[in-house]
C-alpha atoms as a PDB file:
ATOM      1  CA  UNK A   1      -4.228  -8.522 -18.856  1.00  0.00           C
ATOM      2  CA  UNK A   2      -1.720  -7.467 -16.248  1.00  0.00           C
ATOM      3  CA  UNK A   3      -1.438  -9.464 -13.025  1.00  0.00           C
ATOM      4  CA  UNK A   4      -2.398  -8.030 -10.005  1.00  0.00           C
ATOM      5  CA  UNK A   5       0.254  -8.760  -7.473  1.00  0.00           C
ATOM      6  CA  UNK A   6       0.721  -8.020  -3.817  1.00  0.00           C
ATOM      7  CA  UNK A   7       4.314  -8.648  -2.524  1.00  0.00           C
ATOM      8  CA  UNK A   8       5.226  -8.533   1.023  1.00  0.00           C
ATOM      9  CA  UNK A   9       8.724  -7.906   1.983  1.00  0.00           C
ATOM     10  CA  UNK A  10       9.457  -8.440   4.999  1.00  0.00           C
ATOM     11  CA  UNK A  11      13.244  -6.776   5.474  1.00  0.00           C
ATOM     12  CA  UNK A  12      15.262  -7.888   8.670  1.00  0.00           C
ATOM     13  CA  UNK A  13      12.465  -9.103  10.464  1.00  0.00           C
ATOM     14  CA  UNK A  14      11.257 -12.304  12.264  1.00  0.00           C
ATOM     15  CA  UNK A  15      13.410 -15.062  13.647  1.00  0.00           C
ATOM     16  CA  UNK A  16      12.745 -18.503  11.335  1.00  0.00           C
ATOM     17  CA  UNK A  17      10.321 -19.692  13.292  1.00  0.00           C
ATOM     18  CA  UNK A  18       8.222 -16.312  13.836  1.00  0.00           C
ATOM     19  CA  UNK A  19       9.188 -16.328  10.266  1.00  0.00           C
ATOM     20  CA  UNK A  20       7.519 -19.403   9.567  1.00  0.00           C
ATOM     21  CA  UNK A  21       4.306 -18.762  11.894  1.00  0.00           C
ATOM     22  CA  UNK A  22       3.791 -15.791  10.174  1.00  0.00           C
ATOM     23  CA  UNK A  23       3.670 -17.543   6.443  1.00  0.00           C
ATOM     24  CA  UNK A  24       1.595 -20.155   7.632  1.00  0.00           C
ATOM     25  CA  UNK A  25      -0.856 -17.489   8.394  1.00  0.00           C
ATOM     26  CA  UNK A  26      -0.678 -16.163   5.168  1.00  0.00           C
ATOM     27  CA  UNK A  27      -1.415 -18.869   3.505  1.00  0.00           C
ATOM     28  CA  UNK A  28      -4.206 -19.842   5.612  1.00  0.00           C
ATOM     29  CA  UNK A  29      -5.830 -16.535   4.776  1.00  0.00           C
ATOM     30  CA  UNK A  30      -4.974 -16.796   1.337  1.00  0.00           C
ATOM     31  CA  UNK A  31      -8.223 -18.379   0.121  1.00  0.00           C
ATOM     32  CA  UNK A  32     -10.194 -15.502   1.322  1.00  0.00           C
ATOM     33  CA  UNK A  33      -8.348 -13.396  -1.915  1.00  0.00           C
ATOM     34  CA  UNK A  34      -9.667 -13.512  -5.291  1.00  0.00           C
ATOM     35  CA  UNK A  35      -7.738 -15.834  -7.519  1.00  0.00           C
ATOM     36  CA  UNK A  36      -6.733 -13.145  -9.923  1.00  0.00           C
ATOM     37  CA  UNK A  37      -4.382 -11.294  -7.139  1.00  0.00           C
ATOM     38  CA  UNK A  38      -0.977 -13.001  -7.195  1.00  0.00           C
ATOM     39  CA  UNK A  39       0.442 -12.898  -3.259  1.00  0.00           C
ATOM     40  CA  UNK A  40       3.906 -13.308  -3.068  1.00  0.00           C
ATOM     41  CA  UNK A  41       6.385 -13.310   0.250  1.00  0.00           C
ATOM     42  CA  UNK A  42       9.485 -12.162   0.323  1.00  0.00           C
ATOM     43  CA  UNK A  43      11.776 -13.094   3.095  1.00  0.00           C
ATOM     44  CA  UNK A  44      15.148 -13.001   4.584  1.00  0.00           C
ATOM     45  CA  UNK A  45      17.439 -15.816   3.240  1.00  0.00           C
ATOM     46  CA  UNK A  46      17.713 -17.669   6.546  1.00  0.00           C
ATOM     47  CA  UNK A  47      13.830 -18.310   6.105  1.00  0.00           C
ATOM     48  CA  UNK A  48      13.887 -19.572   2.678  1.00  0.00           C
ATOM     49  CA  UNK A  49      14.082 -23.290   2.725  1.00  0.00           C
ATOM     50  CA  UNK A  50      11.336 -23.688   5.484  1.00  0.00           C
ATOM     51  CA  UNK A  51       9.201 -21.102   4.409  1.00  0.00           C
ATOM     52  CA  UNK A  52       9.105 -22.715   1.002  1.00  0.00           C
ATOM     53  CA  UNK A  53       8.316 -25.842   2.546  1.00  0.00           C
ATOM     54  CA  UNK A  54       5.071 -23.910   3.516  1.00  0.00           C
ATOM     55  CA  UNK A  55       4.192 -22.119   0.339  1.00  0.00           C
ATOM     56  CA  UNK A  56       5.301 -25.016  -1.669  1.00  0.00           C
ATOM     57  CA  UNK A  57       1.717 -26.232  -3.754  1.00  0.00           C
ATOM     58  CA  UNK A  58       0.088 -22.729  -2.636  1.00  0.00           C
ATOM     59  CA  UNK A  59      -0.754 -20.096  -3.928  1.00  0.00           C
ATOM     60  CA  UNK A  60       1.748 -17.979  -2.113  1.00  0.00           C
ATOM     61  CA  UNK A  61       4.851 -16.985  -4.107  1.00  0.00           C
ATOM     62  CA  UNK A  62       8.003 -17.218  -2.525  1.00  0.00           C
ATOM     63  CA  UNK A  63      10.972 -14.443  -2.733  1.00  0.00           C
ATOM     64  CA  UNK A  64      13.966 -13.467  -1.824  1.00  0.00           C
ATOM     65  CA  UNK A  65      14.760  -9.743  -0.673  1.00  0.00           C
ATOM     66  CA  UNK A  66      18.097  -9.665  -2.910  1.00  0.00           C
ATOM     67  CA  UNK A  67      20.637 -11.713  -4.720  1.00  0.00           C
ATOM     68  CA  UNK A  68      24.605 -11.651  -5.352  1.00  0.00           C
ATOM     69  CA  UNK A  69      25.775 -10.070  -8.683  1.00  0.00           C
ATOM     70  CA  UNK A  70      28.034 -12.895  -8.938  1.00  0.00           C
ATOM     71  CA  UNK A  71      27.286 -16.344 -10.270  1.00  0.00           C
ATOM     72  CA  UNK A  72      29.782 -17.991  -7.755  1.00  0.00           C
ATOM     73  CA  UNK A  73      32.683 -18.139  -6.172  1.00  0.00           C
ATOM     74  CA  UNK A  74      34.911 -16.802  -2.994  1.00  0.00           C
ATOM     75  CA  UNK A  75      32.247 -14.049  -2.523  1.00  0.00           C
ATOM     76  CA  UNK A  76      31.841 -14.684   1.401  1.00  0.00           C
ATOM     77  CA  UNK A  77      28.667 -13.722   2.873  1.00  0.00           C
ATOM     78  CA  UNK A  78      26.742 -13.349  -0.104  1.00  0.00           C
ATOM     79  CA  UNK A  79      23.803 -15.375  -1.914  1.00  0.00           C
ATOM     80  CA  UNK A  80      23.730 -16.925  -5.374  1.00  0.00           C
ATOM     81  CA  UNK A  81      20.662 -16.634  -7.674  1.00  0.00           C
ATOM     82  CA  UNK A  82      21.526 -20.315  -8.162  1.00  0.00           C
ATOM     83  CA  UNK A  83      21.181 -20.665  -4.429  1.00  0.00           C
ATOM     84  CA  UNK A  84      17.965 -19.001  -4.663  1.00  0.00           C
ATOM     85  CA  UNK A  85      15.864 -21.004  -7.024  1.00  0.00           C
ATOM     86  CA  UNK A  86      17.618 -24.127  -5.087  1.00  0.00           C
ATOM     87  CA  UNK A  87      16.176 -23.325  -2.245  1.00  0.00           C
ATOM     88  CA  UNK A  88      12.394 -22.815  -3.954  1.00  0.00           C
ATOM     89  CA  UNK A  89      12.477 -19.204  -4.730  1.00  0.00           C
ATOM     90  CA  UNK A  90      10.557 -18.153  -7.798  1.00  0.00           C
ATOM     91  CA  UNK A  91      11.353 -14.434  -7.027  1.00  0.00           C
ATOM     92  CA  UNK A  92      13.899 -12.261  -5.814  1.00  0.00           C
ATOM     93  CA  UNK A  93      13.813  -7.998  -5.325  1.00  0.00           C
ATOM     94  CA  UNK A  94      16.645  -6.391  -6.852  1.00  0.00           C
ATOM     95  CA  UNK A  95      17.315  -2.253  -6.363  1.00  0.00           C
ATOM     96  CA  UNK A  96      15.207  -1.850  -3.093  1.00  0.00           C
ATOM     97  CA  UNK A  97      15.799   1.707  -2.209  1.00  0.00           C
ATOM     98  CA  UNK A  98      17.312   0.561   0.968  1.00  0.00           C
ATOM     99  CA  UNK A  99      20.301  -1.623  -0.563  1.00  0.00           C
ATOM    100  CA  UNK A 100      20.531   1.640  -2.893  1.00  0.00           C
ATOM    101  CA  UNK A 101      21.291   3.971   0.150  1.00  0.00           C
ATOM    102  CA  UNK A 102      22.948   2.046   2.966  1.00  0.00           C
ATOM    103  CA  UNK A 103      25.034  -0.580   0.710  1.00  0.00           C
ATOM    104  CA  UNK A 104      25.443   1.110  -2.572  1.00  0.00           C
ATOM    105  CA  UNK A 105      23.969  -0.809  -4.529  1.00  0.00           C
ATOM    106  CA  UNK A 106      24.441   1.047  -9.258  1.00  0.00           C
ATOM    107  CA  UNK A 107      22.128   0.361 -11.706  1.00  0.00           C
ATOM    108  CA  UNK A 108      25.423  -1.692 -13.137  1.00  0.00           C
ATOM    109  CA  UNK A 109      25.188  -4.079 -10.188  1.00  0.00           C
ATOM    110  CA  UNK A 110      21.612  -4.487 -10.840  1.00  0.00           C
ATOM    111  CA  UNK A 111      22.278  -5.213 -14.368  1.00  0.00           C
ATOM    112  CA  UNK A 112      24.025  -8.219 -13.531  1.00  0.00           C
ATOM    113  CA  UNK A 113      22.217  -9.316 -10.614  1.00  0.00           C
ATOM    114  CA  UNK A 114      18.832  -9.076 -13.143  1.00  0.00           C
ATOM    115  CA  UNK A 115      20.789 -10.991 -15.577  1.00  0.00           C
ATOM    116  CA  UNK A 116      22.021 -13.948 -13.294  1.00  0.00           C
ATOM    117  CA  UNK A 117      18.345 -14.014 -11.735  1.00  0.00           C
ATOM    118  CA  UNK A 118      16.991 -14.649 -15.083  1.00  0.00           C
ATOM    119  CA  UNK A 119      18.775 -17.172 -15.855  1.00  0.00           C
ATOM    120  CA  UNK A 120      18.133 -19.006 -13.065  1.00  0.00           C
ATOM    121  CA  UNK A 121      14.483 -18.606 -13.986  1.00  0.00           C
ATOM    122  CA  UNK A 122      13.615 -16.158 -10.789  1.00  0.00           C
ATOM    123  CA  UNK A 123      11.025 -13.238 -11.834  1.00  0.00           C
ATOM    124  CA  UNK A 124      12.770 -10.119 -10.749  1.00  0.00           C
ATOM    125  CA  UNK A 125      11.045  -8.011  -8.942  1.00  0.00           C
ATOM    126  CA  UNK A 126      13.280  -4.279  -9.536  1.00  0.00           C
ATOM    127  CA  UNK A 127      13.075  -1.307  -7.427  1.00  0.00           C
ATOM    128  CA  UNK A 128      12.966   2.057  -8.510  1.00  0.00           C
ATOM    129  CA  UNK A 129      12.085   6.232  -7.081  1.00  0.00           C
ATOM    130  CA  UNK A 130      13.526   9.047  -5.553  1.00  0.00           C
ATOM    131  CA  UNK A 131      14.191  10.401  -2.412  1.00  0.00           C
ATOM    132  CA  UNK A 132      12.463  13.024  -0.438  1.00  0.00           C
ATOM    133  CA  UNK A 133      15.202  16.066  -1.761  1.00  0.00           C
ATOM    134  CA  UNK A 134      14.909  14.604  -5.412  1.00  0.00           C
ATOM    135  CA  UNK A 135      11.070  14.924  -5.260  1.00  0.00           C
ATOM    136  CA  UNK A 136      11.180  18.305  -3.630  1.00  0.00           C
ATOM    137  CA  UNK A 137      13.803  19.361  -6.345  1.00  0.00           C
ATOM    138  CA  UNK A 138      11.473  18.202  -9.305  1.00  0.00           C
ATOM    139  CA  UNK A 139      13.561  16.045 -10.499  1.00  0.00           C
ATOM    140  CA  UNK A 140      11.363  12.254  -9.406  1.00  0.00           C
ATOM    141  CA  UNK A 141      10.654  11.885 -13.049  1.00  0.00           C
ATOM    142  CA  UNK A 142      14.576  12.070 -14.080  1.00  0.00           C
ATOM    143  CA  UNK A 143      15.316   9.316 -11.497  1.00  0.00           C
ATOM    144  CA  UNK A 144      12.865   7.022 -12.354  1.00  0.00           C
ATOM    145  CA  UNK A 145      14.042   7.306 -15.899  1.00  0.00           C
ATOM    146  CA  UNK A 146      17.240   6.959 -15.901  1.00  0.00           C
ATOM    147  CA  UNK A 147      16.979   4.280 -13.151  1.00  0.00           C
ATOM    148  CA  UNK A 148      14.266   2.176 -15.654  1.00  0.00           C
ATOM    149  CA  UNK A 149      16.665   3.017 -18.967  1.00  0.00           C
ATOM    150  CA  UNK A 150      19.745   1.679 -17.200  1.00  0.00           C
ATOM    151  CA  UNK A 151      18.758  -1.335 -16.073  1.00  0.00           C
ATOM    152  CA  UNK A 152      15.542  -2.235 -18.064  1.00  0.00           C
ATOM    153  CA  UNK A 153      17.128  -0.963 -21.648  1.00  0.00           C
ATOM    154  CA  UNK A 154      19.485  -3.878 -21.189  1.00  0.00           C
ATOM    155  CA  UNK A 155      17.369  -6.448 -21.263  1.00  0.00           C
ATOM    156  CA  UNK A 156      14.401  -7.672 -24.127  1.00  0.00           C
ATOM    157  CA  UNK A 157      10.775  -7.672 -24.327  1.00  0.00           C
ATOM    158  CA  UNK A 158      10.675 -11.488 -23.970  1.00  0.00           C
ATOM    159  CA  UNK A 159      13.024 -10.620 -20.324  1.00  0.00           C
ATOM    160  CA  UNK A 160      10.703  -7.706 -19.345  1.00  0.00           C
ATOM    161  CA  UNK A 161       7.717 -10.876 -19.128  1.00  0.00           C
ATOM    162  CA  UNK A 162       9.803 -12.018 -16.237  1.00  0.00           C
ATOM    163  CA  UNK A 163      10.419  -8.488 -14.643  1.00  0.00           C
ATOM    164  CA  UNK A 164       7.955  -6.683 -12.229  1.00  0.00           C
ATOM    165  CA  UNK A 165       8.394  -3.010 -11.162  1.00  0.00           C
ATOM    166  CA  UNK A 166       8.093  -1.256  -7.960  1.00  0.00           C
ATOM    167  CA  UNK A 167       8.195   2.146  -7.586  1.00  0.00           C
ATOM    168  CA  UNK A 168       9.247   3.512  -4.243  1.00  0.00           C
ATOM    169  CA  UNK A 169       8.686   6.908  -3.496  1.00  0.00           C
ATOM    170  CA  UNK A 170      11.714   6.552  -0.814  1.00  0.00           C
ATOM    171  CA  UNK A 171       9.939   9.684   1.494  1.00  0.00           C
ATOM    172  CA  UNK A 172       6.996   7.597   1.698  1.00  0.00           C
ATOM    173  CA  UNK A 173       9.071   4.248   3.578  1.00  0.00           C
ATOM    174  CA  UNK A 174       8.490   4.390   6.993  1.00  0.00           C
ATOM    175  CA  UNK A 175       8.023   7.668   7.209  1.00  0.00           C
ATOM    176  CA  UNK A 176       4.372   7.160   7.803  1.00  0.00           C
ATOM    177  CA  UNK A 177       3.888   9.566   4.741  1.00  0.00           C
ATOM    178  CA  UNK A 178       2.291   8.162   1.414  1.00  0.00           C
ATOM    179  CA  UNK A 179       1.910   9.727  -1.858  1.00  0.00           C
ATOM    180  CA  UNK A 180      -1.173  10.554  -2.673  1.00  0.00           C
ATOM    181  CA  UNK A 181      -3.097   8.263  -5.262  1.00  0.00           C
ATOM    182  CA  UNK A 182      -2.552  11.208  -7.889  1.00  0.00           C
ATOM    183  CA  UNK A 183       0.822  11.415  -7.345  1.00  0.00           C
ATOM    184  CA  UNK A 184       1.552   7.493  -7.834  1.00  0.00           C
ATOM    185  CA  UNK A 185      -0.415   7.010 -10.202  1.00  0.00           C
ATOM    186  CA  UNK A 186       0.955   9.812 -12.176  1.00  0.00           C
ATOM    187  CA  UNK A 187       4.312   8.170 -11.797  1.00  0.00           C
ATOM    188  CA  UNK A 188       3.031   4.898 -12.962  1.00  0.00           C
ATOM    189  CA  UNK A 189       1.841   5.970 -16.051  1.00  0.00           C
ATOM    190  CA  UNK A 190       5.300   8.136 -16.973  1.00  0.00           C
ATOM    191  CA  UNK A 191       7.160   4.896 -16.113  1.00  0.00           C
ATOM    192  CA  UNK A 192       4.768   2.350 -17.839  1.00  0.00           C
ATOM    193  CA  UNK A 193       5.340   5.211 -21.089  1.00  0.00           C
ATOM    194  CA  UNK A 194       9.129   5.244 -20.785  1.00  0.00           C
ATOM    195  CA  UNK A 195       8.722   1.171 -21.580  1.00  0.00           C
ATOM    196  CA  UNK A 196       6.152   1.918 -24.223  1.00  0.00           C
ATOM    197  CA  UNK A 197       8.979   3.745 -26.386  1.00  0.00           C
ATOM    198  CA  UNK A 198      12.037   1.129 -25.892  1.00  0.00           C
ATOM    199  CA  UNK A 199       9.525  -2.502 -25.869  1.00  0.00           C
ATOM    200  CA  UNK A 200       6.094  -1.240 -27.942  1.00  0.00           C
ATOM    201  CA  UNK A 201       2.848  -0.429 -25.861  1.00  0.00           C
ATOM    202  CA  UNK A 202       1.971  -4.466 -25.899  1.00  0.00           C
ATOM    203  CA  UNK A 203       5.109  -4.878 -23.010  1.00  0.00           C
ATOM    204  CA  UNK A 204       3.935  -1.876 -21.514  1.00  0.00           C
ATOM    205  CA  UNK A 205       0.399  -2.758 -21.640  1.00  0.00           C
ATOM    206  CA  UNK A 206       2.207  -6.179 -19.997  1.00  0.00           C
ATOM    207  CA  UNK A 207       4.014  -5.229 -17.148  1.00  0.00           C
ATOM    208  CA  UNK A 208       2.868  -5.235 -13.382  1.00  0.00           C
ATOM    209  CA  UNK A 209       4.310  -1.854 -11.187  1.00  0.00           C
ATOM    210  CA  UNK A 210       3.496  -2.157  -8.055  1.00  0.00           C
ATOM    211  CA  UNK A 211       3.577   0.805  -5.572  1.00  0.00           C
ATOM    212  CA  UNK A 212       5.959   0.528  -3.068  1.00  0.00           C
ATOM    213  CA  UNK A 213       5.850   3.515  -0.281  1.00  0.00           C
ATOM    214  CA  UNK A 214       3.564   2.619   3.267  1.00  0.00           C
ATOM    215  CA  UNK A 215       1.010   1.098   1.512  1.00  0.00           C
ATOM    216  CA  UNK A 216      -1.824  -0.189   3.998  1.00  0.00           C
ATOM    217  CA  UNK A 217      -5.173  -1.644   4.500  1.00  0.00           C
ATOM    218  CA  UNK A 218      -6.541   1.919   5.003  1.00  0.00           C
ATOM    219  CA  UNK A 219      -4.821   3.376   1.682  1.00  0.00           C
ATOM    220  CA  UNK A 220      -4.826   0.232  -0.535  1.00  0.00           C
ATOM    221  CA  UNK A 221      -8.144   0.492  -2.327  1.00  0.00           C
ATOM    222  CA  UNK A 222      -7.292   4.139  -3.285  1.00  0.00           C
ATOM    223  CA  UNK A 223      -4.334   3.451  -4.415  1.00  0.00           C
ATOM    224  CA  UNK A 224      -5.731   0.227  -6.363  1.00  0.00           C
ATOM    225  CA  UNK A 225      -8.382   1.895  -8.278  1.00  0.00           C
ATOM    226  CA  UNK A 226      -5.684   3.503  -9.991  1.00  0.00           C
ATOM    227  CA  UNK A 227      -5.129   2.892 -13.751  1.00  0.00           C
ATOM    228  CA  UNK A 228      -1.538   1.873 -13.827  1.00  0.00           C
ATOM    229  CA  UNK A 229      -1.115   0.622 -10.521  1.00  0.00           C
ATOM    230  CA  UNK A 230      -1.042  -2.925 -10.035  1.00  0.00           C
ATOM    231  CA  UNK A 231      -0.684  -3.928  -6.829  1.00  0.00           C
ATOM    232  CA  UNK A 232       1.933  -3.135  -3.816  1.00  0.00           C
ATOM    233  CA  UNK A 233       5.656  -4.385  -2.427  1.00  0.00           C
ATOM    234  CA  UNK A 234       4.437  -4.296   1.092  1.00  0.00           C
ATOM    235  CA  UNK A 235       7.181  -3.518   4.179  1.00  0.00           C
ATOM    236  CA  UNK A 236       5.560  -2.603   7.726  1.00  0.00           C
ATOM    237  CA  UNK A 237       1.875  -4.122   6.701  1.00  0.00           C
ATOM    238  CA  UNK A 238       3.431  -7.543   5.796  1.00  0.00           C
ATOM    239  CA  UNK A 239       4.615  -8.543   9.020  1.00  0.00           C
ATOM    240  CA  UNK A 240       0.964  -9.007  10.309  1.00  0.00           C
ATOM    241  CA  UNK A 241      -1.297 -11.388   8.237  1.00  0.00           C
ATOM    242  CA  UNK A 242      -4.205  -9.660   8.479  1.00  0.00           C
ATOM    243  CA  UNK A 243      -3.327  -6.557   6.966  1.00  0.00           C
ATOM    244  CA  UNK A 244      -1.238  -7.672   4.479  1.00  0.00           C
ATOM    245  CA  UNK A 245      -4.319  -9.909   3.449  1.00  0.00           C
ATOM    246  CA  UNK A 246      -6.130  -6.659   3.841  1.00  0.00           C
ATOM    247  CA  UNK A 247      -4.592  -5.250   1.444  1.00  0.00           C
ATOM    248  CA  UNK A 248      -4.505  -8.050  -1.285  1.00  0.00           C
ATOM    249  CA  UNK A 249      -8.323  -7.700  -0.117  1.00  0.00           C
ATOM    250  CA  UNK A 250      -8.222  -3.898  -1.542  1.00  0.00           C
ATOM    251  CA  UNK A 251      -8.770  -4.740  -5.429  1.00  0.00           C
END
């Protein structure tokens, strides 16, 4: 049975202590979500250590929003996975669309960065989906592909239990626009196929994908009811408790 799983990342937002308000919330409102829905937090790394201090013994998840593709060293400025599950992450994003676009981020960085996170026993949580001229081209099935087969198709079925999809339709972020349930579902499925054919329809059958693009209280259950989606990675809606427990309300 695949987990349900809703996943709020909140990007460069909150000071700590707004930061630490805010996850208090959430776990406050937690117990109001069926058991079966996995809630996870994702936050910037400043927050890390005291937020974990507040999901620690919850049921709350804690993330981070990236890692280093690096295991160590005189990388200035950047974050270990090490560092990470020090610090009481059991998650970390890799490939959101924004570090794609505004820091470059290939599928060979996220390669390594999956690899490193893994062995440091984080769940990896990895982006993928096309942009609004790639959709209106035809070609959001290519990307997704060859986005899934570069990254995924280096890793093993026994890795893939400790991997979690999001697709992003990147149009749909903060854009206000959303694709419909057809059309993310319909994405879903071609992905959750594409890791039918490399890992057997057991992995497939396996895997959580999450949909990624402006999902909120008001679209969730729509979305939800849909065969191969399995919960959200949350951005504007996770910054109020409420609505993101809203949404992990929407199953």
């Amino acid at each position: 049975m695949r987990k349900k799983i809703v996943a709020g990342n909140w990007k460069m937002n909150t000071t700590v202590p707004e930061g630490v308000e805010l996850a208090k919330a959430v776990v406050a409102k937690s117990a109001e979500v069926p058991s079966d829905v996995k809630l996870i937090v994702a936050t910037p790394f400043t927050h890390l250590v005291p937020v974990a201090a507040v999901t620690a013994g919850t049921r709350v998840g804690l993330s981070a929003e990236n890692c280093a593709d690096k295991e160590k060293g005189a990388y200035t400025g950047e974050v270990s996975a090490a560092m990470l599950a020090s610090a009481g992450c059991q998650y970390t994003i890799l490939g959101h669309s924004e570090r794609r676009q505004y820091y470059g981020e290939t599928d060979e960085k996220l390669v390594e960065k999956t690899r490193l996170a893994l062995a440091q026993g984080l769940d990896v949580i990895l982006c993928v989906g096309e942009n609004r001229d790639e959709r209106e081209a035809g070609r959001h099935f290519d990307v997704c592909k060859t986005q899934v087969e570069n990254v995924l198709f280096q890793f093993t079925a026994e890795d893939l239990k400790h991997i979690i999809v999001a697709y992003e339709p990147v149009w749909a972020i903060g854009t206000g626009l959303t694709a419909t349930a057809e059309q993310a579902e319909e994405i879903h499925a071609y992905i959750r196929g594409i890791i039918a054919a490399r890992f057997g329809a057991e992995a497939a059958e396996e895997l959580s994908i999450l949909y990624g693009g402006s999902c909120k209280p008001s679209n969730a259950k729509e979305l939800f009811a849909q065969k191969d989606i399995d919960g959200g990675l949350i951005g504007g809606a996770a910054l109020k408790a409420d609505d993101f427990i809203g949404i992990a309300l929407s199953f």
